[in-house]
N, C-alpha and C. Protein backbone atom coordinates (compact mmCIF):
# COMPACT_ATOMS: atom_id res chain seq x y z
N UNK A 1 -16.71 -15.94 12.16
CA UNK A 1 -16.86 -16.28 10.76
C UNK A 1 -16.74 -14.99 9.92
N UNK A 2 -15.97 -15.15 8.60
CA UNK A 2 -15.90 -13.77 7.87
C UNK A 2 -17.10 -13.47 7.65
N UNK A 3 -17.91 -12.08 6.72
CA UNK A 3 -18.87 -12.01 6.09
C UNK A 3 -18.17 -11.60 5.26
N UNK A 4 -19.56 -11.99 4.11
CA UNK A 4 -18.79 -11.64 2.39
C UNK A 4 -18.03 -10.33 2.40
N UNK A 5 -18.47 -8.98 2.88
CA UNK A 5 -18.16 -8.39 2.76
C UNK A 5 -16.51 -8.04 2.86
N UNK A 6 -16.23 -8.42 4.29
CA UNK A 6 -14.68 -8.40 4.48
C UNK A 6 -14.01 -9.59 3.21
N UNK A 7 -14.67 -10.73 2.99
CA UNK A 7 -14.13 -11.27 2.05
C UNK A 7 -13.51 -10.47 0.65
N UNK A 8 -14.99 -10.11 0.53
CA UNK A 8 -14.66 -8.85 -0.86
C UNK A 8 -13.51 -7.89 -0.72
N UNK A 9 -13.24 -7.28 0.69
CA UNK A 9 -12.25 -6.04 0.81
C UNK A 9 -11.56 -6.77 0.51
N UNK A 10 -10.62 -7.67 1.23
CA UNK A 10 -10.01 -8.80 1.10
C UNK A 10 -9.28 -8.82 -0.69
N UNK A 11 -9.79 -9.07 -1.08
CA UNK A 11 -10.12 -9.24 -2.57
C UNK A 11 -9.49 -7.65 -3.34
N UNK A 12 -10.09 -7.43 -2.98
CA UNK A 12 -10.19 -5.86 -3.59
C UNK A 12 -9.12 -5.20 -2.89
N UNK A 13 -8.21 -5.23 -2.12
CA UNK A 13 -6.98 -4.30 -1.36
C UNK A 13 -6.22 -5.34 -2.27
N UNK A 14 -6.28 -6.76 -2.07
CA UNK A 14 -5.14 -7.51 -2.94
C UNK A 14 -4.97 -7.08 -4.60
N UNK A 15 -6.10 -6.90 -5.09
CA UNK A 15 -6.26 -7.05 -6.56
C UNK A 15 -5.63 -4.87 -6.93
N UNK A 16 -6.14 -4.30 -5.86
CA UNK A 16 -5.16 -2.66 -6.43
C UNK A 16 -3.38 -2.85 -5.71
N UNK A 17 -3.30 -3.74 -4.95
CA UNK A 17 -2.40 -3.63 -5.02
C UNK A 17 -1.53 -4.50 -6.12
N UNK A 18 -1.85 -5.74 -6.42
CA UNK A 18 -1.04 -6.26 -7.69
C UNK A 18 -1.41 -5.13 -8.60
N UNK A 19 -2.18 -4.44 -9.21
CA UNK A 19 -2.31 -3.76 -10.23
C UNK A 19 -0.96 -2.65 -10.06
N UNK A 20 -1.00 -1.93 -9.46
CA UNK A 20 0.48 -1.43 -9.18
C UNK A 20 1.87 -1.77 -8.91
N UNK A 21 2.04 -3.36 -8.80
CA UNK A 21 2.72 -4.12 -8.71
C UNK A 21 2.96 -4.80 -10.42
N UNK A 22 1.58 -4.85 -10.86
CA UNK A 22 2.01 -5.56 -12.41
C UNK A 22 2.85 -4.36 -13.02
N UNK A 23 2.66 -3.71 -12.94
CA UNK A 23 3.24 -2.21 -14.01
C UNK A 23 4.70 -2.75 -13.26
N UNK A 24 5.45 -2.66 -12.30
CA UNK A 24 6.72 -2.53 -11.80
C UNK A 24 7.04 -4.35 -12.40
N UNK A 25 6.55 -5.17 -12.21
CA UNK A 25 6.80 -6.36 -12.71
C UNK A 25 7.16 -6.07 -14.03
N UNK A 26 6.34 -5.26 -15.38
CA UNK A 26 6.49 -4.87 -16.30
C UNK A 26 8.08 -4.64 -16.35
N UNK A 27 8.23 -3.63 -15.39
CA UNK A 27 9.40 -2.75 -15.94
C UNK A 27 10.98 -3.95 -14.93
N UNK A 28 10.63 -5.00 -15.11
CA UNK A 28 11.63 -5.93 -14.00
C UNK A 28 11.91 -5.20 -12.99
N UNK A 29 10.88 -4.21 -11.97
CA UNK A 29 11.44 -4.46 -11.00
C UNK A 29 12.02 -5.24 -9.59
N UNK A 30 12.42 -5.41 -8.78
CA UNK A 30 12.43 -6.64 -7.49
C UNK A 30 11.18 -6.75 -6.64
N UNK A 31 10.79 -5.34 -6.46
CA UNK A 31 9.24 -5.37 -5.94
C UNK A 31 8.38 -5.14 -6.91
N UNK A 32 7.54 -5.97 -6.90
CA UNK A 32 6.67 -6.29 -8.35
C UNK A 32 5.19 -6.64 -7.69
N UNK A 33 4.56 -7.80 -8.38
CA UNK A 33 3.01 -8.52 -8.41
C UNK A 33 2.89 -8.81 -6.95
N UNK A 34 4.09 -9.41 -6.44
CA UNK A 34 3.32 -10.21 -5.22
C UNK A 34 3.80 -8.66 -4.19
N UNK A 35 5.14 -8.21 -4.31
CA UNK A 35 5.24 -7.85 -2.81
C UNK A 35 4.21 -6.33 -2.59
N UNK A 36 3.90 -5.77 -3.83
CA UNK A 36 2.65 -4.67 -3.81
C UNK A 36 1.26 -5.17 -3.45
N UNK A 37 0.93 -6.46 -3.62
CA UNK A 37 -0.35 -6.73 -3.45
C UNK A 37 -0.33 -7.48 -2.02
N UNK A 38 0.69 -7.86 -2.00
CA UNK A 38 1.03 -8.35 -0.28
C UNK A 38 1.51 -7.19 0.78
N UNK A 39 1.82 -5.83 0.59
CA UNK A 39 1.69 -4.85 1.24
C UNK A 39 0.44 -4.21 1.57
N UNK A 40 -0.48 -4.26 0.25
CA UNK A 40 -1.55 -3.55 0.44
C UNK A 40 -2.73 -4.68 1.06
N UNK A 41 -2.67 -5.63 1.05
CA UNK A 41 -3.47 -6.71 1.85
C UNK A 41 -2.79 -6.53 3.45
N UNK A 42 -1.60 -6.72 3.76
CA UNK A 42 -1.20 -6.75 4.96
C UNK A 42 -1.63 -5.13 5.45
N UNK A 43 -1.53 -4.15 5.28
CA UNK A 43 -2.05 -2.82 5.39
C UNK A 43 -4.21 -2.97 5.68
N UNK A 44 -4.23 -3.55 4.91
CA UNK A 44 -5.77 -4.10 5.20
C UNK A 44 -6.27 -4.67 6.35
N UNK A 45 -5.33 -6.07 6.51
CA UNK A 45 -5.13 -6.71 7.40
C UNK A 45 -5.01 -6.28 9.06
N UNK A 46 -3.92 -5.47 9.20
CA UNK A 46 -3.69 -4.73 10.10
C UNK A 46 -4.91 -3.67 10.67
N UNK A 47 -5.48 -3.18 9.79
CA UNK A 47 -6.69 -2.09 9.74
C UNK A 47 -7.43 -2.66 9.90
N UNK A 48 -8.36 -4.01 9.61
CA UNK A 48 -9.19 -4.07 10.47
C UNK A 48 -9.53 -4.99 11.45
N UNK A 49 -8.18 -5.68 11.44
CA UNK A 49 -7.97 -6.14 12.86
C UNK A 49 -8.74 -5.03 13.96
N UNK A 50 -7.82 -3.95 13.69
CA UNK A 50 -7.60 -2.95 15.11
C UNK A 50 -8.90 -2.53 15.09
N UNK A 51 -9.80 -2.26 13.61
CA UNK A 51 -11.13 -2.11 13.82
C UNK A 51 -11.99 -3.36 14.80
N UNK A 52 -11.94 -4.00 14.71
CA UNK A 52 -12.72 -5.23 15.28
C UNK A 52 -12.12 -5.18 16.78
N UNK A 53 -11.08 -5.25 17.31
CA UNK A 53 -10.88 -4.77 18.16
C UNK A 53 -11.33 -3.67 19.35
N UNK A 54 -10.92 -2.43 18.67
CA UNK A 54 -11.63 -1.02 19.04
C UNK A 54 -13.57 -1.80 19.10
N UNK A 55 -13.70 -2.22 18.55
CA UNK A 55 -15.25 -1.94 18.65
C UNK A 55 -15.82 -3.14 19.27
N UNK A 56 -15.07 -4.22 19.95
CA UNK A 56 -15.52 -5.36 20.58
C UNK A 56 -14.78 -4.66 21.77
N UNK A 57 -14.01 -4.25 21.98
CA UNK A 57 -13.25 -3.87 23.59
C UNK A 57 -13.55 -2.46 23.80
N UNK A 58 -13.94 -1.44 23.38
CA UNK A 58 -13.63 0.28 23.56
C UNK A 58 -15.06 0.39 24.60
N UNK A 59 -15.81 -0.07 24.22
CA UNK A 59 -17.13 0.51 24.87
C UNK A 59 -17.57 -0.34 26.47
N UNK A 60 -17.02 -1.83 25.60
CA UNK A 60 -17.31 -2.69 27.22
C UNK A 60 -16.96 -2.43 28.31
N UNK A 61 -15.22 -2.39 28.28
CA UNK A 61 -14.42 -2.16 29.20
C UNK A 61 -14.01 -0.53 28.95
N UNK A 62 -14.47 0.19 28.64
CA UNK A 62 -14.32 1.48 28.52
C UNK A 62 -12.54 1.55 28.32
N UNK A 63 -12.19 1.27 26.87
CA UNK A 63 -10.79 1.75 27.16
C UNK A 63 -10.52 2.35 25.80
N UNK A 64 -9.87 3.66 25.87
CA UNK A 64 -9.59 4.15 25.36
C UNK A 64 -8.53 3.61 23.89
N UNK A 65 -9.44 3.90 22.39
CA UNK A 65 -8.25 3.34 21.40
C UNK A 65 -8.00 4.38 20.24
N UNK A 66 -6.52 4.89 20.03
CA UNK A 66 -6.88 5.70 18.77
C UNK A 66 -6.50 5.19 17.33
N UNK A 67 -7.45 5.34 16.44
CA UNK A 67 -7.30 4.61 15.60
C UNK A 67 -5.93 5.16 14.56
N UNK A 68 -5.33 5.88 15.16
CA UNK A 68 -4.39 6.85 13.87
C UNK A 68 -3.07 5.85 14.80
N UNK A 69 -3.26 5.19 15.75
CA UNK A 69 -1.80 4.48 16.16
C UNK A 69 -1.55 3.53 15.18
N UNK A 70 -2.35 2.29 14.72
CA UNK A 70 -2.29 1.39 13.97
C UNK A 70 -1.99 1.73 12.37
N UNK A 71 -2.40 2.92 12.03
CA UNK A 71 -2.21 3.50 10.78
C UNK A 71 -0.32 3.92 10.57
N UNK A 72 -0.61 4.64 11.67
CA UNK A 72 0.80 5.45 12.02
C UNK A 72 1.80 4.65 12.14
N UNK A 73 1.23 3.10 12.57
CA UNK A 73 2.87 2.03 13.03
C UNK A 73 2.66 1.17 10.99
N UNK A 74 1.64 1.35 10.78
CA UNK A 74 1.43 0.33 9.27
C UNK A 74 2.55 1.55 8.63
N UNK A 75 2.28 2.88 8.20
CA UNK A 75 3.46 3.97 7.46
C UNK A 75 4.61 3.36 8.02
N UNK A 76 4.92 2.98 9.10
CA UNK A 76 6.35 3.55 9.74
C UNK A 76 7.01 2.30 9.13
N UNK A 77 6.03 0.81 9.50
CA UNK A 77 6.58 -0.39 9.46
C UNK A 77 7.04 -0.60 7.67
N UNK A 78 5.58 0.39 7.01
CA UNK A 78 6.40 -0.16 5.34
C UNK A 78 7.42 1.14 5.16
N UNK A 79 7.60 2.03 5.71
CA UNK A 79 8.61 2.71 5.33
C UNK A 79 10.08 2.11 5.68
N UNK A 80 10.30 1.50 6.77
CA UNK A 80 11.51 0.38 6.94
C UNK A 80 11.59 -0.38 5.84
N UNK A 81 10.58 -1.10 5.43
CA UNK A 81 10.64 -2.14 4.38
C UNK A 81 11.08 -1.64 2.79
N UNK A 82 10.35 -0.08 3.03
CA UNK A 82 10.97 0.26 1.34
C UNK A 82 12.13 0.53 1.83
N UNK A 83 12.66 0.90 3.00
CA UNK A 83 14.22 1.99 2.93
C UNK A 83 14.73 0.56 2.62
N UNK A 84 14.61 -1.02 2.45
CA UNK A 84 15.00 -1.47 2.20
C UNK A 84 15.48 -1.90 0.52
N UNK A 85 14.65 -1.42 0.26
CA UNK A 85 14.60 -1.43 -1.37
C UNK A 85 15.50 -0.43 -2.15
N UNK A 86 16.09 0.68 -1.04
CA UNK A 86 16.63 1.70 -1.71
C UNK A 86 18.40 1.44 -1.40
N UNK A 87 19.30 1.80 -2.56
CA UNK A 87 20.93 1.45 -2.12
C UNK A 87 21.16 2.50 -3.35
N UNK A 88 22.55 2.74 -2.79
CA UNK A 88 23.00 3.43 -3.61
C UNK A 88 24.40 3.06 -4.51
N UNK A 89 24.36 3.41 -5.99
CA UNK A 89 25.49 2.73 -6.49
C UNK A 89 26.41 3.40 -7.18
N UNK A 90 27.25 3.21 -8.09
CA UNK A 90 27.71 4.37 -9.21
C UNK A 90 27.21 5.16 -9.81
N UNK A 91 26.01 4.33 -10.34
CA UNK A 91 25.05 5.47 -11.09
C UNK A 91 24.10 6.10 -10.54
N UNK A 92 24.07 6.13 -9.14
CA UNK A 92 23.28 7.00 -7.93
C UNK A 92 22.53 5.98 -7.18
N UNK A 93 21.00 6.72 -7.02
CA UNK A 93 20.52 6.23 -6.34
C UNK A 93 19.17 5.54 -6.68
N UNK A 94 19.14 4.14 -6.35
CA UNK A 94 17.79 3.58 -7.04
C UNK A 94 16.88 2.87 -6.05
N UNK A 95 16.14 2.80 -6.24
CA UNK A 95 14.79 2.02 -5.57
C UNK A 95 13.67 3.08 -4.35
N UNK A 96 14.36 4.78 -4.97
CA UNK A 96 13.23 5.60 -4.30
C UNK A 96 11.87 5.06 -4.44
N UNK A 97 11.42 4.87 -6.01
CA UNK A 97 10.34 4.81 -6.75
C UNK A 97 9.93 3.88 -6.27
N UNK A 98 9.82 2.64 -6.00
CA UNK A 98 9.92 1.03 -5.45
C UNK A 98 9.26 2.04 -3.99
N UNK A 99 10.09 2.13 -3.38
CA UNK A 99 9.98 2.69 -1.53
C UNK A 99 8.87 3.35 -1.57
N UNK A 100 8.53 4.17 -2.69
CA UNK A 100 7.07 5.15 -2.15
C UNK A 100 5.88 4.55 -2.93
N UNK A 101 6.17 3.69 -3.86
CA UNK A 101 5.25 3.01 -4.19
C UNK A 101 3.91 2.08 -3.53
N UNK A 102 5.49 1.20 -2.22
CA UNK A 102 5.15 0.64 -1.67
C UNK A 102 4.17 1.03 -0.34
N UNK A 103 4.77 2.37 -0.25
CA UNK A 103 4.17 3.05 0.97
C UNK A 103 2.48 3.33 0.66
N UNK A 104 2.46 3.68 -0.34
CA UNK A 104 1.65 4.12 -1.18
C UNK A 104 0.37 3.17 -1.13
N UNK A 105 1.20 1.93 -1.56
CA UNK A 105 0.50 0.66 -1.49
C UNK A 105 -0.40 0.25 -0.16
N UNK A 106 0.61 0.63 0.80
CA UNK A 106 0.28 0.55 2.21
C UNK A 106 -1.36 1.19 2.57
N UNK A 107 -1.18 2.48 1.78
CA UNK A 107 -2.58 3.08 2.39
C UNK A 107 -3.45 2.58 1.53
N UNK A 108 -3.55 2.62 0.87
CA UNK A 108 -4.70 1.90 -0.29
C UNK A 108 -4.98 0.43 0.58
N UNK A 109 -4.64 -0.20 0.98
CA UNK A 109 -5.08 -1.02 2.41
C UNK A 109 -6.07 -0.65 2.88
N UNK A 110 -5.35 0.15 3.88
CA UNK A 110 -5.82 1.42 4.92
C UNK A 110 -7.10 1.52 4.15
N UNK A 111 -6.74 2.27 3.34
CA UNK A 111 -8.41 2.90 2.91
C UNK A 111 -9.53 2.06 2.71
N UNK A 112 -9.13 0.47 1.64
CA UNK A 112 -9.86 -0.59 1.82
C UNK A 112 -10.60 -0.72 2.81
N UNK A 113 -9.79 -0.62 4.05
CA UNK A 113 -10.39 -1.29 5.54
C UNK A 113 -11.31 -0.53 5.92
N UNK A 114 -11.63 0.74 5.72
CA UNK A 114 -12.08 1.78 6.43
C UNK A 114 -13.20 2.24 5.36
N UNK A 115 -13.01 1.31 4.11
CA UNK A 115 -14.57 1.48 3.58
C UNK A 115 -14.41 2.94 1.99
N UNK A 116 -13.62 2.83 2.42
CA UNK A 116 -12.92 4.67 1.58
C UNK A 116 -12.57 3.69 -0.21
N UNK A 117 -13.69 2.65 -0.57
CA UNK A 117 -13.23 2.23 -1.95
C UNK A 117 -12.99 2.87 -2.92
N UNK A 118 -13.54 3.78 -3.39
CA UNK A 118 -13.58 4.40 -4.55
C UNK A 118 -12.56 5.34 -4.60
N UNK A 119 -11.69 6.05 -3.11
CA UNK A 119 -10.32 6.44 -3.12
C UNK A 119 -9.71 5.84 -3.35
N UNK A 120 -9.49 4.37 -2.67
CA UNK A 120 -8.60 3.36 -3.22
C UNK A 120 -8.40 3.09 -4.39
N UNK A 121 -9.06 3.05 -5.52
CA UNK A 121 -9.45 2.60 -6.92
C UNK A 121 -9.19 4.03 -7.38
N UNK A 122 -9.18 4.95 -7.38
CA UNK A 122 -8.54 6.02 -7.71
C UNK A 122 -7.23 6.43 -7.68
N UNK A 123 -6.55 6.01 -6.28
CA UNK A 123 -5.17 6.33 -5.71
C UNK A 123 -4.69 5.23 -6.65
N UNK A 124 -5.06 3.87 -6.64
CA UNK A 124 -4.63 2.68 -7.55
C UNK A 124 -4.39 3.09 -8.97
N UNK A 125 -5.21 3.71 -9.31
CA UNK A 125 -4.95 4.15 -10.93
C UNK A 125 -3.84 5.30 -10.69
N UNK A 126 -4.25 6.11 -10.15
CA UNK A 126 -3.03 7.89 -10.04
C UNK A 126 -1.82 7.16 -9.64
N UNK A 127 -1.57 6.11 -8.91
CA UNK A 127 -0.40 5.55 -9.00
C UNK A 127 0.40 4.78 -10.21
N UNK A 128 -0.31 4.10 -10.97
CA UNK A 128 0.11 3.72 -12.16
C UNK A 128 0.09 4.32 -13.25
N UNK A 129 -0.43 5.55 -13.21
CA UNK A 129 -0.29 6.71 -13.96
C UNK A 129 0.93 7.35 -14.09
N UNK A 130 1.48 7.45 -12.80
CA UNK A 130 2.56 8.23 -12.14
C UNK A 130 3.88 6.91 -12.73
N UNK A 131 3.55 5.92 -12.39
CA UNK A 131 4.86 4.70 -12.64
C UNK A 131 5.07 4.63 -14.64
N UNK A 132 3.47 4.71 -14.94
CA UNK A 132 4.06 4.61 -16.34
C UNK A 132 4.10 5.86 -16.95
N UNK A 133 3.34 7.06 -16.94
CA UNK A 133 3.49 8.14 -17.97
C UNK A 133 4.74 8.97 -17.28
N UNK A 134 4.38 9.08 -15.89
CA UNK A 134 5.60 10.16 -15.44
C UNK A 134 7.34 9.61 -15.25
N UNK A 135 7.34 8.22 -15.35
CA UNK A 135 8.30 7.11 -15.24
C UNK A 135 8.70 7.58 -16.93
N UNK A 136 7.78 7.36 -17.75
CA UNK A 136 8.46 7.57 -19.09
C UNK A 136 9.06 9.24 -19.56
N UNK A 137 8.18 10.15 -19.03
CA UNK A 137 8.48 11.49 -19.43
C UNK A 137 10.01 11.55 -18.63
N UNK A 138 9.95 11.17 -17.29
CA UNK A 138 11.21 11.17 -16.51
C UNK A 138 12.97 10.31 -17.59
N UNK A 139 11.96 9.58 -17.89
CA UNK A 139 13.54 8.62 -18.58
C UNK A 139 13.89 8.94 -20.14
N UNK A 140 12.49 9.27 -20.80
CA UNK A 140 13.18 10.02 -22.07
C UNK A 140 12.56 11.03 -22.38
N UNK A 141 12.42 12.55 -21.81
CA UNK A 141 12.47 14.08 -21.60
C UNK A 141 13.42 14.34 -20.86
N UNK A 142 13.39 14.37 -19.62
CA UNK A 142 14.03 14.95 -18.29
C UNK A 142 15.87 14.65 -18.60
N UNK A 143 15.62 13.10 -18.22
CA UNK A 143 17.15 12.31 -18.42
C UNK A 143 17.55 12.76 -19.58
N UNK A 144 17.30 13.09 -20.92
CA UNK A 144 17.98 13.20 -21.72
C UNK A 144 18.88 15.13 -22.04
């Protein structure tokens, strides 16, 4: 049976990740509301699976688990998924921003799972900081 608590993470990995997802919805991107808040839940997901795991099997049967594998395959698996987001066209190259967003998204999961909230809710904001103020200085300072 869940306890509230995981309910709440639950809750709370979904809700920073749409928040970084609404800003890109803002700006029409393709990865937007759902697929940021569905990265950073599945990143959750994954994390504490392997927690519940590790700590119902590690001690009984004495077997060895490291917890940086499950982290390490969650990076690798959303980094495939953004290189999907990225192509290149005439006018160069687009959907970096999208790709590390998402990655981004990924750990804020991670951190959810592992109890690290108030990083999460921090990284959540410094990320939408970065999409809207440094997104704007980038498109009319830099670009021009």
């Amino acid at each position: 049976m869940l306890n509230t608590i995981i309910i709440l993470e639950l809750i709370y990995a979904t809700l920073l990740g749409a928040l970084i997802g609404l800003e890109r919805e803002i700006k029409r991107k393709d990865a937007g509301f759902q697929t940021y808040a569905l990265v950073c839940l599945g990143s959750y997901l994954f994390t504490i699976i392997f927690y519940a795991l590790y700590n119902s099997f590690s001690y009984e049967l004495q077997i060895s688990f490291d917890p940086g594998r499950i982290i390490q395959s969650i990076a690798i698996g959303v980094g495939f998924l953004g290189a999907g987001a990225i192509f290149k066209n005439s006018e160069g190259i687009k959907g970096l921003t999208t790709a590390a967003g998402l990655w981004v998204a990924s750990a804020i999961g991670i951190a959810v799972a592992v109890h690290e909230y108030f990083i999460a809710l921090i990284v959540a904001f410094l990320v939408v900081i970065v999409f809207v103020l440094l997104g704007t200085f980038e498109r009319d300072i830099i670009k021009k």
